[in-house]
C-alpha atoms as a PDB file:
ATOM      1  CA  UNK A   1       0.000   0.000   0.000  1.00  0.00           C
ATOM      2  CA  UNK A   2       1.215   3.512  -0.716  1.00  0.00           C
ATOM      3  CA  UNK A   3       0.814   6.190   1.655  1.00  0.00           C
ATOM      4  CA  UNK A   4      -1.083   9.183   0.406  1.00  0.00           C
ATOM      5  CA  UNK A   5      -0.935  12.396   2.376  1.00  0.00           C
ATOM      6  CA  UNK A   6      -3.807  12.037   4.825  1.00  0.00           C
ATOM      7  CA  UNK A   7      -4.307   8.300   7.004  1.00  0.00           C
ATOM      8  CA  UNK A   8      -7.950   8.240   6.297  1.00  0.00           C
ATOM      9  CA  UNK A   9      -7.660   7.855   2.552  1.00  0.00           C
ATOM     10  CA  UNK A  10      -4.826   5.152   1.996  1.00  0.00           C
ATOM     11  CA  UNK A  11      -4.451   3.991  -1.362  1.00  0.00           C
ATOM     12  CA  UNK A  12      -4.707  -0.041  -1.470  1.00  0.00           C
ATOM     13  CA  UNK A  13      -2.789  -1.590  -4.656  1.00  0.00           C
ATOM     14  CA  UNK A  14      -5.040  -4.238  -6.020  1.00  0.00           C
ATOM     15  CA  UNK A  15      -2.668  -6.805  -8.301  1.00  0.00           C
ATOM     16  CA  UNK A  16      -3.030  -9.515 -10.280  1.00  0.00           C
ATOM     17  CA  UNK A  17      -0.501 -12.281  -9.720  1.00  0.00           C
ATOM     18  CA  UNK A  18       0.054 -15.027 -12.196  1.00  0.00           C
ATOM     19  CA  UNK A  19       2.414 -17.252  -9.616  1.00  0.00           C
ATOM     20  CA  UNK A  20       3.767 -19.412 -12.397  1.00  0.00           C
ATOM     21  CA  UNK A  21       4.866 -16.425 -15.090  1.00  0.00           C
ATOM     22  CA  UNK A  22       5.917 -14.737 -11.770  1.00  0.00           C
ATOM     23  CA  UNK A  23       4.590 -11.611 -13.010  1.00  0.00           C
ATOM     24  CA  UNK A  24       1.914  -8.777 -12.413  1.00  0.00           C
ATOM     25  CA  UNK A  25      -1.025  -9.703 -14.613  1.00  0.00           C
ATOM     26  CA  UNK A  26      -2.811  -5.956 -14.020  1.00  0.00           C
ATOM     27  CA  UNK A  27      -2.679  -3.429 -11.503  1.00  0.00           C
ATOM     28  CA  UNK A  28      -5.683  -0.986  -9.712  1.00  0.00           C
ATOM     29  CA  UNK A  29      -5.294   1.636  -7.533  1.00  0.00           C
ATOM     30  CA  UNK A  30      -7.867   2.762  -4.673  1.00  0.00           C
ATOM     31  CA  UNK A  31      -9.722   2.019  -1.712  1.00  0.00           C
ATOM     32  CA  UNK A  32     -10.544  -1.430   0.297  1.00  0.00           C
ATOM     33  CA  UNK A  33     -13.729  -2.065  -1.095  1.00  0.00           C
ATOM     34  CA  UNK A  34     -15.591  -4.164  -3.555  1.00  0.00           C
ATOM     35  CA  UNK A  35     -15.802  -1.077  -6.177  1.00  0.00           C
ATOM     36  CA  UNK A  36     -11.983  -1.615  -6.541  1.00  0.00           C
ATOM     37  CA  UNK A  37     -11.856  -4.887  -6.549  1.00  0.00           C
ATOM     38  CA  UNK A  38     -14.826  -5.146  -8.917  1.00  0.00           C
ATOM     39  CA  UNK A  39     -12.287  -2.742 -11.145  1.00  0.00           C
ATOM     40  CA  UNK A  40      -9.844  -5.517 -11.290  1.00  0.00           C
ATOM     41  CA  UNK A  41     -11.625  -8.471 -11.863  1.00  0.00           C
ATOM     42  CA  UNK A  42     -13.081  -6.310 -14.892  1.00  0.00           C
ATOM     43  CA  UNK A  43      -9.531  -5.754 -15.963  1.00  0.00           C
ATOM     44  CA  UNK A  44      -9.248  -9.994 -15.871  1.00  0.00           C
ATOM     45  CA  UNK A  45     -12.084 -11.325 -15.707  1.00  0.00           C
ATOM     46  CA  UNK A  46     -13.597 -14.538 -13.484  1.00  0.00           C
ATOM     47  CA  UNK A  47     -14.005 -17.346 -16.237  1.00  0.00           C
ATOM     48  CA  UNK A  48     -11.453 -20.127 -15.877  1.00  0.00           C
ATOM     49  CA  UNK A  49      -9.533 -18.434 -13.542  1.00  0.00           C
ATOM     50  CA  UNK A  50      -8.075 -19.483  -9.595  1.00  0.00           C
ATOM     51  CA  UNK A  51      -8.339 -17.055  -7.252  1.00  0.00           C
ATOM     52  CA  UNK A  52      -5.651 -17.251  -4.169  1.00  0.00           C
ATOM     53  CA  UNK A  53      -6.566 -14.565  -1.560  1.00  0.00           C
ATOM     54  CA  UNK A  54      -6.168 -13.404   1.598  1.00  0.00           C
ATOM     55  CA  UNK A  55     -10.116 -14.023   3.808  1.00  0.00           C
ATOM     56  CA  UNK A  56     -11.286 -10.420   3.321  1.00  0.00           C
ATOM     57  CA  UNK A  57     -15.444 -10.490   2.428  1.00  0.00           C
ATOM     58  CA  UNK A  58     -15.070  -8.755  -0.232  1.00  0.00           C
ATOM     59  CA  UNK A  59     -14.040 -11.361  -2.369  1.00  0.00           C
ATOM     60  CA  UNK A  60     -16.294 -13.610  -1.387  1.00  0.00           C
ATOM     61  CA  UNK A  61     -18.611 -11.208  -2.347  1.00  0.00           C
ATOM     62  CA  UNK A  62     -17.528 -10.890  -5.867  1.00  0.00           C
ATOM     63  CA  UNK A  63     -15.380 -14.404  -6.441  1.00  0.00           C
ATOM     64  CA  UNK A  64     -17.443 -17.356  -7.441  1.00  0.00           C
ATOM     65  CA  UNK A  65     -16.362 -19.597  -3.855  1.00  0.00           C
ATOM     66  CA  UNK A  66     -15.340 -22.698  -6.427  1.00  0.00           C
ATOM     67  CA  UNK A  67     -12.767 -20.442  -7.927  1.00  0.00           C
ATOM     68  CA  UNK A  68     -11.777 -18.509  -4.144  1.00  0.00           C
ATOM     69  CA  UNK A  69      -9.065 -20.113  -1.847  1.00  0.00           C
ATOM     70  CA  UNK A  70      -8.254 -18.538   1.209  1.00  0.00           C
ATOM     71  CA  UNK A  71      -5.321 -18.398   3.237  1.00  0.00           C
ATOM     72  CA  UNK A  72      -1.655 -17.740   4.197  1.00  0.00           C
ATOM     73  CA  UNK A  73      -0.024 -20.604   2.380  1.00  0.00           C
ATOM     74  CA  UNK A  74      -0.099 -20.198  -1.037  1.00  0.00           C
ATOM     75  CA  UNK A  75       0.125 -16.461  -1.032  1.00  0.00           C
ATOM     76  CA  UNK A  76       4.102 -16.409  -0.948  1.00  0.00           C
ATOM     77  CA  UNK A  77       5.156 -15.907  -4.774  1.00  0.00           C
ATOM     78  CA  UNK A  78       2.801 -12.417  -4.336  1.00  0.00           C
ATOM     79  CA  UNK A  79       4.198 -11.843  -1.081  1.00  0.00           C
ATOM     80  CA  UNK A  80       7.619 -12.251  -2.385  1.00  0.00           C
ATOM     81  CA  UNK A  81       6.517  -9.720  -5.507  1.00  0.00           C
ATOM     82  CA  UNK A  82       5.489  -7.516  -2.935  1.00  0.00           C
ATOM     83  CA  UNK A  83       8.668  -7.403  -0.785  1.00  0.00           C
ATOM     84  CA  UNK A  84      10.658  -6.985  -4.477  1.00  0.00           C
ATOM     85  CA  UNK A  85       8.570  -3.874  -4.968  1.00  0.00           C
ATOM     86  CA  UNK A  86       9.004  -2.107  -2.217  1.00  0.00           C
ATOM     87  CA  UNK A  87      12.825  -2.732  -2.132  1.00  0.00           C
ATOM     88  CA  UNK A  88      13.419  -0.741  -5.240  1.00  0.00           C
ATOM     89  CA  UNK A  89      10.260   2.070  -5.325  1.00  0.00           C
ATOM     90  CA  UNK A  90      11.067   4.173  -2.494  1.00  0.00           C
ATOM     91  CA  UNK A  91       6.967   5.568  -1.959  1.00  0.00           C
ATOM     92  CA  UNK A  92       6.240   1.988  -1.386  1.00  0.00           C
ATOM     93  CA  UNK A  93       8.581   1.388   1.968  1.00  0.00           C
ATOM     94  CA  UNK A  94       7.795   4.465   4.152  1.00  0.00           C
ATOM     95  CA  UNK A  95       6.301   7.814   4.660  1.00  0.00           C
ATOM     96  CA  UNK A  96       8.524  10.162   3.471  1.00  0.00           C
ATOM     97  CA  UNK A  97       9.311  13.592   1.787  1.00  0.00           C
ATOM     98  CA  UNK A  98      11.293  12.505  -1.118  1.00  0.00           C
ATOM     99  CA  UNK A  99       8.104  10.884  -3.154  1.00  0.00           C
ATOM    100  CA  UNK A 100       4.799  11.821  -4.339  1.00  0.00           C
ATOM    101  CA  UNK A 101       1.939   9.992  -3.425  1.00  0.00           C
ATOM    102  CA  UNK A 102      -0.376  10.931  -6.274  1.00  0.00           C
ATOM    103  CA  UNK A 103      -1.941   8.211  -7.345  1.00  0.00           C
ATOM    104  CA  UNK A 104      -1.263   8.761 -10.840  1.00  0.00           C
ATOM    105  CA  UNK A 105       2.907   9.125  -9.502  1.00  0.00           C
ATOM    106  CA  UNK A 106       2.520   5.826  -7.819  1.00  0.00           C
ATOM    107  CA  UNK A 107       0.719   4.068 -11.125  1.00  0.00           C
ATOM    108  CA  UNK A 108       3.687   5.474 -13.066  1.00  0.00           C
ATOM    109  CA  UNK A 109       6.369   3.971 -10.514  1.00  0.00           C
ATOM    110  CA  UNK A 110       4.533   0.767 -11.036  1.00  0.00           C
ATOM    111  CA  UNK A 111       4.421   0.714 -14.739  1.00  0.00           C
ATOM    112  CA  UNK A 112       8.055   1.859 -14.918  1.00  0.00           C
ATOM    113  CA  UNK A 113       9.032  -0.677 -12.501  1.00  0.00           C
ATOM    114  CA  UNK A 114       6.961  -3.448 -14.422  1.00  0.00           C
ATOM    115  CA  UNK A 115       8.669  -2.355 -17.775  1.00  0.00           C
ATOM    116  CA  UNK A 116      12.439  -2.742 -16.614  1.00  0.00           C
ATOM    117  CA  UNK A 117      11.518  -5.357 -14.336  1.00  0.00           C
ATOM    118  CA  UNK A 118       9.293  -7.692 -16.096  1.00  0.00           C
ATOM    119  CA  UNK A 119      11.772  -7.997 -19.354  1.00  0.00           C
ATOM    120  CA  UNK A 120      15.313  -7.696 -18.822  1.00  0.00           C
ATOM    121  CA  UNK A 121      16.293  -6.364 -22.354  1.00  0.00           C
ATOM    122  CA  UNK A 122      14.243  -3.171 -21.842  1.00  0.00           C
ATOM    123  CA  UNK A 123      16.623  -2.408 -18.804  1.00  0.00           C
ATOM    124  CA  UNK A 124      19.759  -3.734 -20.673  1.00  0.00           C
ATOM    125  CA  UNK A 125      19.005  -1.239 -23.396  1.00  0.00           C
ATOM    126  CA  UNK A 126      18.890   1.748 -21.307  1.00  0.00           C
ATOM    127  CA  UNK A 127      21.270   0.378 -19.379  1.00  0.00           C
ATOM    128  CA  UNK A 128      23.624   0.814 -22.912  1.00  0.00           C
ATOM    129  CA  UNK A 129      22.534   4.107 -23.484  1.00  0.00           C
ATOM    130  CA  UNK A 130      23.279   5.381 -19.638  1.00  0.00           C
ATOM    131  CA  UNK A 131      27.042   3.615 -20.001  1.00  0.00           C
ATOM    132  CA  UNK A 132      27.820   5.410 -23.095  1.00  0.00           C
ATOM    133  CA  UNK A 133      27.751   8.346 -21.968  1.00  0.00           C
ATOM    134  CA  UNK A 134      30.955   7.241 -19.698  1.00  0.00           C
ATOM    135  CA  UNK A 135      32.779   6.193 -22.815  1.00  0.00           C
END
């Protein structure tokens, strides 16, 4: 979760995890309720699909319960996502002065951060580019 300027309206990260591509499938941004989730299972869809979550109502709300499970143990790839995340986007470890928390800034960080991240040629060329100028 990123922290916006004022506690009572933290912005939740909803994400899509696909465990065995170990990647973000799609991404929204906004409160804790089933409107945002809602958003993201738009973005996905339901059909065919396994749904590994933590045991907030919500989803049960909005998940078919043959396609839900529940619980801590097969949440770790996300988990791990999670922990890679906030290690190298600063707005995601801690209050602080340095970032913005708009939420458009913090979809940004995560696109940028998907983009080098996700394929490792699209850092490797700017990587080239950023060298060269050393040369």
């Amino acid at each position: 979760m990123a922290f916006p300027s004022k506690k009572s309206r933290k912005l939740w990260i909803w994400r899509a995890y696909d465990p065995v591509g170990r990647r973000t499938i799609a991404w929204v941004l906004g409160r804790r309720d089933d409107a945002a989730c809602q958003k993201l299972l738009d973005k996905i869809g339901v059909e065919g699909k396994t749904f590994v979550t933590d045991d907030w109502d919500g989803r049960h709300r909005l998940i078919p319960e043959n396609q839900l499970f529940t619980g801590k143990d097969l949440t770790y790839p996300i988990e791990q996502d999670n922990s890679n995340i906030r290690h190298f986007i600063a707005r995601f470890r801690r209050r602080t002065k340095v970032v913005s928390k708009i939420e458009k800034m913090v979809d940004l960080s995560l696109r940028l951060y998907h983009y080098l991240h996700d394929n490792p040629t699209n850092f490797a060329a700017l990587q080239a580019v950023f060298l060269s100028i050393f040369d």
